[in-house]
Every structure is written in C-alpha cells, then in structure tokens.
N, C-alpha and C. Protein backbone atom coordinates (compact mmCIF):
# COMPACT_ATOMS: atom_id res chain seq x y z
N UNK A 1 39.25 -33.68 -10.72
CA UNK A 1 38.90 -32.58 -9.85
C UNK A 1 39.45 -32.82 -8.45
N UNK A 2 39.72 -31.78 -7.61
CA UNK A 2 40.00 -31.95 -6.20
C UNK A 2 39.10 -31.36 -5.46
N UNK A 3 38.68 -32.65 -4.18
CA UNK A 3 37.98 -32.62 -3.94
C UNK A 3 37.48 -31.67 -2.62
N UNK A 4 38.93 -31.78 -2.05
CA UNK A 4 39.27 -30.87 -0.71
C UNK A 4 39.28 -29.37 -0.77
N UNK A 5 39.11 -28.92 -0.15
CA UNK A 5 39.13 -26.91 -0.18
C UNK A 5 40.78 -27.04 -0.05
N UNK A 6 41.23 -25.89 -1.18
CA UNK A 6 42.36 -25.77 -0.77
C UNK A 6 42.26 -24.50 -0.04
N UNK A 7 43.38 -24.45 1.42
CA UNK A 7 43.64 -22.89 2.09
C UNK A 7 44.84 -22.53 1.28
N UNK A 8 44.27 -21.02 0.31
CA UNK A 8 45.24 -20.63 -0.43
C UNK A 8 46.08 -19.52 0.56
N UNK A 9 45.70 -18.90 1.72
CA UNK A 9 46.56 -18.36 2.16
C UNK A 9 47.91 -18.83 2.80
N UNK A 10 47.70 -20.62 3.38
CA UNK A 10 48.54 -21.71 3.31
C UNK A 10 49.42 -21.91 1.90
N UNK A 11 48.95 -22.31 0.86
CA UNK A 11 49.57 -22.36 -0.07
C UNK A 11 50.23 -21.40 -0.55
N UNK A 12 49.98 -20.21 -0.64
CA UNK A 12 50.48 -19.04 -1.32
C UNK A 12 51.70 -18.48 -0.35
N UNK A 13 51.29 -18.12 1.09
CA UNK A 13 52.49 -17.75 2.08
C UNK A 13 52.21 -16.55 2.68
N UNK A 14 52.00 -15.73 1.63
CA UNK A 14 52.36 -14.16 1.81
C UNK A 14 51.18 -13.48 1.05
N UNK A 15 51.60 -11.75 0.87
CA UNK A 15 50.20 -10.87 0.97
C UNK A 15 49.52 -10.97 -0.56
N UNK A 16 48.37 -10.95 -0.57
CA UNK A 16 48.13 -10.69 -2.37
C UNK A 16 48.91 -9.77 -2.94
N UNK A 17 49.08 -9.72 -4.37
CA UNK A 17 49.59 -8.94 -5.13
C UNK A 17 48.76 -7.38 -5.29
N UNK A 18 47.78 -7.58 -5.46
CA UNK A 18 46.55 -6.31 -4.68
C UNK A 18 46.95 -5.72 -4.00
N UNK A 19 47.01 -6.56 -2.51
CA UNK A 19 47.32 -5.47 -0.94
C UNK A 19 49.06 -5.34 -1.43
N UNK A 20 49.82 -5.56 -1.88
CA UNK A 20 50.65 -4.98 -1.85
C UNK A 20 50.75 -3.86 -2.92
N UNK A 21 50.04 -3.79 -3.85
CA UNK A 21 49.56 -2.43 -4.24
C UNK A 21 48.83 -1.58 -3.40
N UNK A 22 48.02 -1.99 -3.09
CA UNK A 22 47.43 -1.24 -2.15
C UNK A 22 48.24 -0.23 -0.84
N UNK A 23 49.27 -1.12 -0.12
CA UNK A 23 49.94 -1.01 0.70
C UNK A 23 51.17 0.53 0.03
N UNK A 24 51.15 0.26 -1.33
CA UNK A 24 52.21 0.77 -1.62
C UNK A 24 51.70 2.34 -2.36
N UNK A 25 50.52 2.31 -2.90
CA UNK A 25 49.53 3.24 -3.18
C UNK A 25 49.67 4.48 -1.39
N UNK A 26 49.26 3.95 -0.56
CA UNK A 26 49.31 4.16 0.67
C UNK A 26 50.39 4.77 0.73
N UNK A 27 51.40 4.69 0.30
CA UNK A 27 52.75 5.18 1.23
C UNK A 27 52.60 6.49 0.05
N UNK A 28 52.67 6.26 -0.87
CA UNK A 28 52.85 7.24 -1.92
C UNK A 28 51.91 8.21 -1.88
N UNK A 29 50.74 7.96 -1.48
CA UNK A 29 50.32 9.52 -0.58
C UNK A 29 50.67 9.62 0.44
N UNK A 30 51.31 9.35 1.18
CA UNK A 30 52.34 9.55 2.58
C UNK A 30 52.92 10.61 1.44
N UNK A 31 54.07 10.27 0.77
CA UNK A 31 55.04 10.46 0.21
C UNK A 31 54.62 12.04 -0.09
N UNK A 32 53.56 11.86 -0.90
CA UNK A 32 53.31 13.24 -1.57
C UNK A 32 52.72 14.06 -0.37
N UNK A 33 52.33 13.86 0.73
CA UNK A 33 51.64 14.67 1.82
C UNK A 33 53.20 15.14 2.38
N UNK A 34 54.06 14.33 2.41
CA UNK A 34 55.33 14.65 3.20
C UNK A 34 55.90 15.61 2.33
N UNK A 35 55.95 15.56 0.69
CA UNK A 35 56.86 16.86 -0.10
C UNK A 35 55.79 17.65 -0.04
N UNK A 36 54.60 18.09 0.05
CA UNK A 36 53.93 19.56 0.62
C UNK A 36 54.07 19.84 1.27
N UNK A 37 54.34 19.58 2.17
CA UNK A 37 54.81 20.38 3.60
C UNK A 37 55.74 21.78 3.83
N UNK A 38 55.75 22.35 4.30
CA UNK A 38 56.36 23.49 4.45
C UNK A 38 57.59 22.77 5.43
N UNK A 39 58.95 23.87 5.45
CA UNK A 39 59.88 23.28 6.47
C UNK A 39 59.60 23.33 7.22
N UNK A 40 58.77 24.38 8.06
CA UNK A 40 58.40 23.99 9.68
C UNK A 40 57.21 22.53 9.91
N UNK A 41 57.07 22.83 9.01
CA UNK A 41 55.71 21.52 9.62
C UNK A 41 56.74 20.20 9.40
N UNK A 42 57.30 20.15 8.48
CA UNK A 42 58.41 19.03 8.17
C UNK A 42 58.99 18.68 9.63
N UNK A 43 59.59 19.70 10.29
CA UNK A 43 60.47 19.66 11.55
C UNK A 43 59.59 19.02 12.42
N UNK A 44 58.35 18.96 12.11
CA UNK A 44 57.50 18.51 13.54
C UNK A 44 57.05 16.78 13.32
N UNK A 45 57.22 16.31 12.04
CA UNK A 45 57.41 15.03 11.67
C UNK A 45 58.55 14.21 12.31
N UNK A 46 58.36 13.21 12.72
CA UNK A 46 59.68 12.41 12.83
C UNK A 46 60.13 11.51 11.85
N UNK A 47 61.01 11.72 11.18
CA UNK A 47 61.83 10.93 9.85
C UNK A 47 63.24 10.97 10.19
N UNK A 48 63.99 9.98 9.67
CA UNK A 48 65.55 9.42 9.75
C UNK A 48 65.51 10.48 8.77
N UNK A 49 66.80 10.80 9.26
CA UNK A 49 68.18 11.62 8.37
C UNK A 49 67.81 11.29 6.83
N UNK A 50 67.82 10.35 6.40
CA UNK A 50 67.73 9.80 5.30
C UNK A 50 66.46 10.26 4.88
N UNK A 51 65.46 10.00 5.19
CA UNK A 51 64.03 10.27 4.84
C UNK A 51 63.85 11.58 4.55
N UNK A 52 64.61 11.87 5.62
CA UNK A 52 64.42 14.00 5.85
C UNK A 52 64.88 14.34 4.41
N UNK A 53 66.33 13.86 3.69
CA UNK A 53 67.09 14.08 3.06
C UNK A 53 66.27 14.09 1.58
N UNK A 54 65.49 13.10 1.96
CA UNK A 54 64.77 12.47 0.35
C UNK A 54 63.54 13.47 0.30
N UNK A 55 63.07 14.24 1.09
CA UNK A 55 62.01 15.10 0.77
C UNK A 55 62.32 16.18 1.12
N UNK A 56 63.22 16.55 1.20
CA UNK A 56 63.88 18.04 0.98
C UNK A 56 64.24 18.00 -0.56
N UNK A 57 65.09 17.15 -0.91
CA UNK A 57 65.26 16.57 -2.41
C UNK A 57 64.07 17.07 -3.65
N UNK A 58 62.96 16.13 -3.35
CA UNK A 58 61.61 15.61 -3.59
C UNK A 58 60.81 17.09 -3.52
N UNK A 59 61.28 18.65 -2.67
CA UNK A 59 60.73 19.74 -2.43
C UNK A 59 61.82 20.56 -3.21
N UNK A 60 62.76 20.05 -3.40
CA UNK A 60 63.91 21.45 -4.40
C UNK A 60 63.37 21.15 -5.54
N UNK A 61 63.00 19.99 -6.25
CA UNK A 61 62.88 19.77 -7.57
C UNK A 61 61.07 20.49 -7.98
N UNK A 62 61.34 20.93 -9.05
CA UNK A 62 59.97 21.65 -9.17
C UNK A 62 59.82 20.95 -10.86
N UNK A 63 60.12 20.62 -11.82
CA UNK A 63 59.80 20.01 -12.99
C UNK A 63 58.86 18.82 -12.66
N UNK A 64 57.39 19.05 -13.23
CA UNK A 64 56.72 18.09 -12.77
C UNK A 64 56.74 16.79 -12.89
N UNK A 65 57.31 16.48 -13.96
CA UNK A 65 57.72 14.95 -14.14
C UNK A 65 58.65 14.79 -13.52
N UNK A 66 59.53 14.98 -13.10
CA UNK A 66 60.83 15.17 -12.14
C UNK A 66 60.71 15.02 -11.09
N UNK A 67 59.35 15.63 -10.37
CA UNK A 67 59.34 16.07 -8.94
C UNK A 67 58.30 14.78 -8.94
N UNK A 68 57.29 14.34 -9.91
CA UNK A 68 56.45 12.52 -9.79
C UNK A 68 57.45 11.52 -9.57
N UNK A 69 58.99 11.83 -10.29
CA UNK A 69 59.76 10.43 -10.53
C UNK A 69 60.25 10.86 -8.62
N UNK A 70 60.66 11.66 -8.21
CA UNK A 70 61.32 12.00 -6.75
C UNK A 70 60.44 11.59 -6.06
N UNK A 71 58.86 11.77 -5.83
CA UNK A 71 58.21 11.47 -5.19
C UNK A 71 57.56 10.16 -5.15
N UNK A 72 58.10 9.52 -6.10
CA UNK A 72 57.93 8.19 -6.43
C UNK A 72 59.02 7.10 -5.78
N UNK A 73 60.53 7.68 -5.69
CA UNK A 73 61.19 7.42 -5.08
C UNK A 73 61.43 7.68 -3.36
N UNK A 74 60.60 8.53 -3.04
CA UNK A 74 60.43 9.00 -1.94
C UNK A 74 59.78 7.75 -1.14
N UNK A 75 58.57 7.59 -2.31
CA UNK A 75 57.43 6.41 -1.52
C UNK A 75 58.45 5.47 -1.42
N UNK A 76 59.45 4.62 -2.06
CA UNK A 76 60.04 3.43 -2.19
C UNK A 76 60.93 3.41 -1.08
N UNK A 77 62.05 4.57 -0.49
CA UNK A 77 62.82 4.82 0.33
C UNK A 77 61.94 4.26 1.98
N UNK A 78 61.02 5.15 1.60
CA UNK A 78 59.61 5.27 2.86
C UNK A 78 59.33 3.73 2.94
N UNK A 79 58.98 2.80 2.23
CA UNK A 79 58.58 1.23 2.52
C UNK A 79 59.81 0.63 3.49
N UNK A 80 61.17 0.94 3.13
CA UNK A 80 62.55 0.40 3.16
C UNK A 80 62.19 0.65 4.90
N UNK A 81 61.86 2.16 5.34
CA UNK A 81 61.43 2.15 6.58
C UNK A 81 59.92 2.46 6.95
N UNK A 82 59.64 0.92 6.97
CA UNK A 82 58.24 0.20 7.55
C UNK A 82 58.17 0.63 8.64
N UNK A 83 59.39 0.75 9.76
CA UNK A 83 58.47 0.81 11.32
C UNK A 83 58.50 2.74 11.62
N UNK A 84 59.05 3.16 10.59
CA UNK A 84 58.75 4.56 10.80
C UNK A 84 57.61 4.82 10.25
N UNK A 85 57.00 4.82 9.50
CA UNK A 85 55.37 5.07 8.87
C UNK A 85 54.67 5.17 9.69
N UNK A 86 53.81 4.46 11.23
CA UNK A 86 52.70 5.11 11.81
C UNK A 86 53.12 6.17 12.14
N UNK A 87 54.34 6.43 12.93
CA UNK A 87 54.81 7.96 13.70
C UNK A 87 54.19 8.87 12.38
N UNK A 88 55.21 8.44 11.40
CA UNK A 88 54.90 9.92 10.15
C UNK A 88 53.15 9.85 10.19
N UNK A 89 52.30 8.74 9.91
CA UNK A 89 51.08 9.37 9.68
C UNK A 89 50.56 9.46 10.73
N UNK A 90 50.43 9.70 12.32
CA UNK A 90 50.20 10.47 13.04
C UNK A 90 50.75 11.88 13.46
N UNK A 91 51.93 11.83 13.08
CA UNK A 91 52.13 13.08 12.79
C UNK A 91 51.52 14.31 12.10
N UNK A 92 51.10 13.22 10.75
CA UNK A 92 50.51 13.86 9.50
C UNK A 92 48.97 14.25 9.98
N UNK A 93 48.64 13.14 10.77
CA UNK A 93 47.06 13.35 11.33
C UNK A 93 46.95 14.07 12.36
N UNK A 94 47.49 14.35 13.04
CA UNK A 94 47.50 15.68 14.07
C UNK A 94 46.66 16.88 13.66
N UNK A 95 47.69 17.74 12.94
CA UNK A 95 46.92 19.05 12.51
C UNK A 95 45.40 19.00 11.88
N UNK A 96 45.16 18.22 11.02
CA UNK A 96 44.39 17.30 10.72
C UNK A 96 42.79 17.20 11.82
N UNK A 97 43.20 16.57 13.01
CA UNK A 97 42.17 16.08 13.38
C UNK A 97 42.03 17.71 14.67
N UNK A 98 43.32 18.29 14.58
CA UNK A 98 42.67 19.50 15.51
C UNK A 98 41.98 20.59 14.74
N UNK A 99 42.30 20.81 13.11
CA UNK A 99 41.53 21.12 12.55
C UNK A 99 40.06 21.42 12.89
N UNK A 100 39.41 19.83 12.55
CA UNK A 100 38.54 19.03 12.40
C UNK A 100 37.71 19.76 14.11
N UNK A 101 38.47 19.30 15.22
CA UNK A 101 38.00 19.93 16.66
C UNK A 101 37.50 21.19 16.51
N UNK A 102 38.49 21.99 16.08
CA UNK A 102 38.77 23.69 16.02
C UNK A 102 36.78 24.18 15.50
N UNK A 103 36.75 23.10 14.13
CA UNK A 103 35.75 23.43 12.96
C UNK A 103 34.53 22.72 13.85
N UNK A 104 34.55 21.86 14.70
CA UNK A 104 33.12 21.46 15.06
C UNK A 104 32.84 22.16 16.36
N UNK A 105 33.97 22.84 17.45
CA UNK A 105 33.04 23.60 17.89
C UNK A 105 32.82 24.75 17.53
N UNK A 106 33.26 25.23 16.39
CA UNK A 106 32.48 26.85 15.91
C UNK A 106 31.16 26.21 15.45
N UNK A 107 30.79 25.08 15.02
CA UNK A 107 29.43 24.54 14.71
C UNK A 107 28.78 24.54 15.92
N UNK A 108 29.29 24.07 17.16
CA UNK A 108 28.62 23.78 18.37
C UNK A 108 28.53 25.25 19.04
N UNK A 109 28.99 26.32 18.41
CA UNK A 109 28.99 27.51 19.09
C UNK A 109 27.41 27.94 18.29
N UNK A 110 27.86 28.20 17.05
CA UNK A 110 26.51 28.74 16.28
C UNK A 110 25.12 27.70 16.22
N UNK A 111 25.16 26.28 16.48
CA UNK A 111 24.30 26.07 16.83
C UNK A 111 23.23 26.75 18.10
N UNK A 112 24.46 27.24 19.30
CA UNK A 112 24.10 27.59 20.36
C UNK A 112 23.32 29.24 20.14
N UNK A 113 24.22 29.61 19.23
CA UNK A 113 23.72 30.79 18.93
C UNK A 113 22.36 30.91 18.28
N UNK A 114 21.84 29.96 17.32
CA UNK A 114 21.29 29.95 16.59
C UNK A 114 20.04 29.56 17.37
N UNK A 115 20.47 28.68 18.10
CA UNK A 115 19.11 28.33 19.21
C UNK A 115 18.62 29.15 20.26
N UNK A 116 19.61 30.07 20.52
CA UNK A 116 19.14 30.82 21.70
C UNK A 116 18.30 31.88 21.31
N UNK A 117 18.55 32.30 19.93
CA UNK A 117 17.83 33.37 18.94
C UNK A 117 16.51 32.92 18.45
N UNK A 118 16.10 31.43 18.24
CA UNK A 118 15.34 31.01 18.45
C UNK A 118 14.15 30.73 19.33
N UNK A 119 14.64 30.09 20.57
CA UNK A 119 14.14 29.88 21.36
C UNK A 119 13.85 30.66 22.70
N UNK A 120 14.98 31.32 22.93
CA UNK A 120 14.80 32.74 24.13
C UNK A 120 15.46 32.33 25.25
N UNK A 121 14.87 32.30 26.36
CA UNK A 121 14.87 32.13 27.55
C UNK A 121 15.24 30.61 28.25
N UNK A 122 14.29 29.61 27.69
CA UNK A 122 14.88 27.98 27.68
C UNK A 122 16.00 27.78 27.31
N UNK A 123 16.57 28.45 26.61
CA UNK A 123 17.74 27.94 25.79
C UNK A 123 18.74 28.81 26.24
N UNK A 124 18.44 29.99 26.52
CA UNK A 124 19.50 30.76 27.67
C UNK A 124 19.84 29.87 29.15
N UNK A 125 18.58 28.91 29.53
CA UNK A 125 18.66 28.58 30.78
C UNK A 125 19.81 27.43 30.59
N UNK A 126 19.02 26.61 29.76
CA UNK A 126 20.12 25.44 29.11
C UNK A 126 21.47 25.47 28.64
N UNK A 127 21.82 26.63 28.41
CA UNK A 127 23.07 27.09 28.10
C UNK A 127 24.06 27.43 29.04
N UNK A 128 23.29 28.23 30.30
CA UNK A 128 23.72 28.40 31.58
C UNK A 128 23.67 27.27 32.52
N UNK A 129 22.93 26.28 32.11
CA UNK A 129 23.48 24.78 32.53
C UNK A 129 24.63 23.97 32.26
N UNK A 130 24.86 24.41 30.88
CA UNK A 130 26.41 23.46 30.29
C UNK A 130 27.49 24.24 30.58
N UNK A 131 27.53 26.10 30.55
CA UNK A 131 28.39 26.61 30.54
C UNK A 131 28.18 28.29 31.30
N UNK A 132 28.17 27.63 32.95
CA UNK A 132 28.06 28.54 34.08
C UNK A 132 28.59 29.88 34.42
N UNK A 133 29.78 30.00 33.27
CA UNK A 133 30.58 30.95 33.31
C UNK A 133 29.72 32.58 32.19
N UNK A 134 29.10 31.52 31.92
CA UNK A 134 28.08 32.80 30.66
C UNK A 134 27.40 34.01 31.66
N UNK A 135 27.30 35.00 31.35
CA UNK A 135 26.42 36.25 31.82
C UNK A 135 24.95 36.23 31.32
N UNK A 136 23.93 35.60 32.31
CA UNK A 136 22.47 35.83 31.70
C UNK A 136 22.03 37.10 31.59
N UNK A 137 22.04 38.38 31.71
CA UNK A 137 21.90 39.39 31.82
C UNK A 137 22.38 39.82 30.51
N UNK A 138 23.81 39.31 29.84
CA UNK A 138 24.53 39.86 28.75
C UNK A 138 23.80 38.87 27.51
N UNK A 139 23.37 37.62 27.35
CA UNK A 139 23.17 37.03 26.80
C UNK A 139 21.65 37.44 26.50
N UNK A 140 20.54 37.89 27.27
CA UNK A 140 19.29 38.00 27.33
C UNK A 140 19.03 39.42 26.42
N UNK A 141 19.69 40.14 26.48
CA UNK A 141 20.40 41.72 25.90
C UNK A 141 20.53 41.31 24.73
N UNK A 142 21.30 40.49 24.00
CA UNK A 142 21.76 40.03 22.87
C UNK A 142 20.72 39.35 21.99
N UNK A 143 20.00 38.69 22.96
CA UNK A 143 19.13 37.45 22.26
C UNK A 143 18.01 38.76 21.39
N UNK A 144 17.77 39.62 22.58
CA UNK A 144 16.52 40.41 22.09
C UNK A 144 16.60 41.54 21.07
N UNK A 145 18.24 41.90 21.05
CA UNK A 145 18.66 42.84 19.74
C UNK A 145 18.86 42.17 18.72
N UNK A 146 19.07 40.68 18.77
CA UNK A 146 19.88 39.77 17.68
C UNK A 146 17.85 39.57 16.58
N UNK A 147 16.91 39.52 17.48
CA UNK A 147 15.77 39.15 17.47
C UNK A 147 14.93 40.67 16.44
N UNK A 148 15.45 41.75 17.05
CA UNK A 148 14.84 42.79 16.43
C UNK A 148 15.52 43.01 15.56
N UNK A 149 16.83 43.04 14.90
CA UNK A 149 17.56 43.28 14.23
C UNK A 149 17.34 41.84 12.75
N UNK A 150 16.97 40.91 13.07
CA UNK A 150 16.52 39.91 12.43
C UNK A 150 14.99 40.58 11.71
N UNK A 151 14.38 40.90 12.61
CA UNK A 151 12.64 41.70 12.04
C UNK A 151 13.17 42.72 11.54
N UNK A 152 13.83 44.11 11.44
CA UNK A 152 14.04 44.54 10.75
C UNK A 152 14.88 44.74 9.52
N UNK A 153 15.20 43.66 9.74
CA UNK A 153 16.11 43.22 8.04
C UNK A 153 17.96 43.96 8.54
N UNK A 154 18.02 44.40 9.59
CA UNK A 154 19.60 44.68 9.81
C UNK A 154 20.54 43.81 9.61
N UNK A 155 21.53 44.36 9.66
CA UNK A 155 22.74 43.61 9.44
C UNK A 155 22.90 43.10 10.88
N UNK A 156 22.98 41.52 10.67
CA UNK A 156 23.08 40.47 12.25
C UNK A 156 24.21 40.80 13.39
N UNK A 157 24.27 42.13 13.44
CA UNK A 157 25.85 42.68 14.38
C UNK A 157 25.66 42.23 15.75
N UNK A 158 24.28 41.92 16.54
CA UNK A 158 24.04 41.56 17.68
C UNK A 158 24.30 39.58 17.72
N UNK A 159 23.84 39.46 16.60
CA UNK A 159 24.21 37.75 16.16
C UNK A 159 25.60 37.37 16.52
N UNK A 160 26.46 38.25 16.04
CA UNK A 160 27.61 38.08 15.99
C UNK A 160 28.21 38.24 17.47
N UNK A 161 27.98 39.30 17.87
CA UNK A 161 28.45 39.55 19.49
C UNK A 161 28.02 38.68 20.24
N UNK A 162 26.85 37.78 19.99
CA UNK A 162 26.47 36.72 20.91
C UNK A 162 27.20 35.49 20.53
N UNK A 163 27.67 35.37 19.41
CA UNK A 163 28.98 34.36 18.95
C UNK A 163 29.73 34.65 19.79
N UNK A 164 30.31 35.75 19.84
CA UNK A 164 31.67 35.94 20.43
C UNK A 164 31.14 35.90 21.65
N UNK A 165 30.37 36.13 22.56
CA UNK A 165 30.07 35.83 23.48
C UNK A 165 30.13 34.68 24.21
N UNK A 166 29.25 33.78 22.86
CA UNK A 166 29.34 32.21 23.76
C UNK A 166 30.36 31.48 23.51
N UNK A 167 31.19 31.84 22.57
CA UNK A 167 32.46 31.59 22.14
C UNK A 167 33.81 31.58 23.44
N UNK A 168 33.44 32.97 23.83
CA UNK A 168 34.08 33.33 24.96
C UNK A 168 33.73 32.23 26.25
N UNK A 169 32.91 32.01 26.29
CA UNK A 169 32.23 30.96 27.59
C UNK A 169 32.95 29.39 26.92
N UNK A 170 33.17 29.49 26.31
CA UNK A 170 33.11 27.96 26.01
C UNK A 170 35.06 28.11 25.89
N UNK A 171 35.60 29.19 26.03
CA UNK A 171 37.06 29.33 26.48
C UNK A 171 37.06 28.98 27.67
N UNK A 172 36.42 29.71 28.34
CA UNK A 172 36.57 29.83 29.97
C UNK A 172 36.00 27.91 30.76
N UNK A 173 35.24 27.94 29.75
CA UNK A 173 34.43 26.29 30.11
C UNK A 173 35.95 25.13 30.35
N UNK A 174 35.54 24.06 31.37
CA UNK A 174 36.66 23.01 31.05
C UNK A 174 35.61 22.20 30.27
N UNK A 175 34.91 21.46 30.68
CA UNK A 175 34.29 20.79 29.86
C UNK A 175 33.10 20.91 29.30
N UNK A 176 32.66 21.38 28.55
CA UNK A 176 31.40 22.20 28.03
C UNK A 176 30.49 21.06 27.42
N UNK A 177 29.50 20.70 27.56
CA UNK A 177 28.43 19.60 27.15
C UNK A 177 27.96 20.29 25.83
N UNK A 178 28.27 19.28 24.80
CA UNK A 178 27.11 19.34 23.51
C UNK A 178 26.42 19.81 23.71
N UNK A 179 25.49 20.28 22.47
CA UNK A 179 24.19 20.72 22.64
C UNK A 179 23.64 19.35 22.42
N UNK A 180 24.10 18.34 21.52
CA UNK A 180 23.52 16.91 21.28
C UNK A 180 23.09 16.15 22.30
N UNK A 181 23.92 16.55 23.86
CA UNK A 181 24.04 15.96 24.88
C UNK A 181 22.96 16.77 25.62
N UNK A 182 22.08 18.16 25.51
CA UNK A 182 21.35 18.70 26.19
C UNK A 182 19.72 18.09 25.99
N UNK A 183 19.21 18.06 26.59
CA UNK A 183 17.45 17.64 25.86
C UNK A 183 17.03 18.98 25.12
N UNK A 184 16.43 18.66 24.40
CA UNK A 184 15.96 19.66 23.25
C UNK A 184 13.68 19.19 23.33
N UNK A 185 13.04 19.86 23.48
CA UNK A 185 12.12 20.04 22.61
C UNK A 185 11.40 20.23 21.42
N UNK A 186 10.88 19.22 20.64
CA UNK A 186 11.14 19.86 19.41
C UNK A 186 9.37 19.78 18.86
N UNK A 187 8.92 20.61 19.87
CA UNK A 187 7.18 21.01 19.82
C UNK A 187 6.82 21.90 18.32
C-alpha cells in the first residue's frame, strides 16, 4: 500500500475527462443558439469570418441529421476559437437579460397597480414618493373606478389605464425605487 496522499491533479497534469465534456457540451449549445438565430441578430454577434461562415452553413442546411452533423461541427470549429467564446456568449446574453429587465418591471408596474387598488391613498402617497412625476389627482380617479368596477363585476378597463398610467411614470422616472425597497404594512 502507499502510504502518502497522492495529488492527482499533480500527477495527472490537465482537465478531467468529465470537464472536458462538460466544457464541450457547453459550446455545443453555443453552437446550436448561434444556428437559430436570425441574420440580423447574427450581425450583432462578434465571430471570425470563419465562424460566421460555419453557421450560415449550419442555417442553409435543413435535413435534420445533416443540420446535427453541421452543428456538431460548428461546436468543434467554435473550441479551435477559445478566446472568441465569452464575446459570443455575452452577446448571446444580452437580449436575454434585457428581456428578463423589460419582464420584471411590468411585474413591478402591476404590483404597483395592484397595490394601489388595494390599499388607496397610502399607496398613492408611496408611489408619489418613488415616482414624483405621477398625477395624484389622475391616479386617485383611477384607483376609485378601478375599485367600483372590481364590485361590480366590470371589465377591469380603469385597471388597465392605471397600468398605463404608472407605466408612463416609471418612463419619465430616472431611477424609480422598488416597491421591495418601499416599507409596506402588512396589518
């Protein structure tokens, strides 16, 4: 028996056979995110001539086994250039994470909405604290049709105008505070 610990990352040199699956798994959804693309979104990627070449390729071919073996070759071309890969997946993550922005403040809008329909007047005030540019007069109007229109079973058309309302404020806003960031009561 031996008695010493061996350091196998000493002995061995280099990456497991794993992470370089792993690593290579990785590119190959690169690969396949890069042949969906439409040509304009393509243009907004940065790729060598070569790269460009291989997924335009990888996008003419439509036989599905055909277009797995291209996109398979796509990933392999793509390793060859290692120091181009973060650019491409920030590229790729862009639209992506403004998405993602776009979708959480229509959440942070209808939360607002949802609370002010709730709550009334506090929550009008609080609102006109984060985002000064709002009309209390127009918002107070809204809250109380959005409110009767809720009791009588109508269709939420005042709900909606107070979306677009605070929607509108939170254009005009530079930096508009969470509602996460406001104190809340929760009596």
């Amino acid at each position: 028996m031996h008695d010493e610990k061996m350091d196998w990352d000493e002995y061995y040199g280099g990456p497991s056979r794993s992470m370089v699956k792993r690593d290579a798994l990785d590119v190959l959804v690169l690969a396949k995110e890069l042949a969906a693309l439409t040509e304009r979104e393509l243009m907004r990627v940065p790729l060598s001539d070569a790269l460009r070449d291989q997924v335009l390729e990888s996008q003419r071919i439509t036989a599905y086994i055909a277009h797995k073996r291209q996109v398979q070759f796509l990933a392999k071309q793509m390793r060859k250039h290692e120091d181009e890969l973060p650019a491409i997946r920030e590229a790729l993550d862009a639209p992506k994470q403004e998405r993602r922005r776009a979708a959480a403040a229509l959440h942070r809008i209808e939360e607002w909405r949802d609370r002010l329909i709730r709550d009334g007047d506090e929550a009008i005030n609080e609102l006109l604290a984060a985002l000064p540019s709002a009309d209390r007069q127009q918002l107070r109007q809204l809250v109380r049709t959005a409110k009767a229109e809720a009791a009588a079973d109508k269709p939420p058309a005042a709900a909606r105008q107070l979306f677009r309302v605070i929607q509108a404020a939170y254009g005009e806003a530079i930096e508009p505070r969470p509602l996460d960031e406001i104190p809340q009561d929760d009596a």
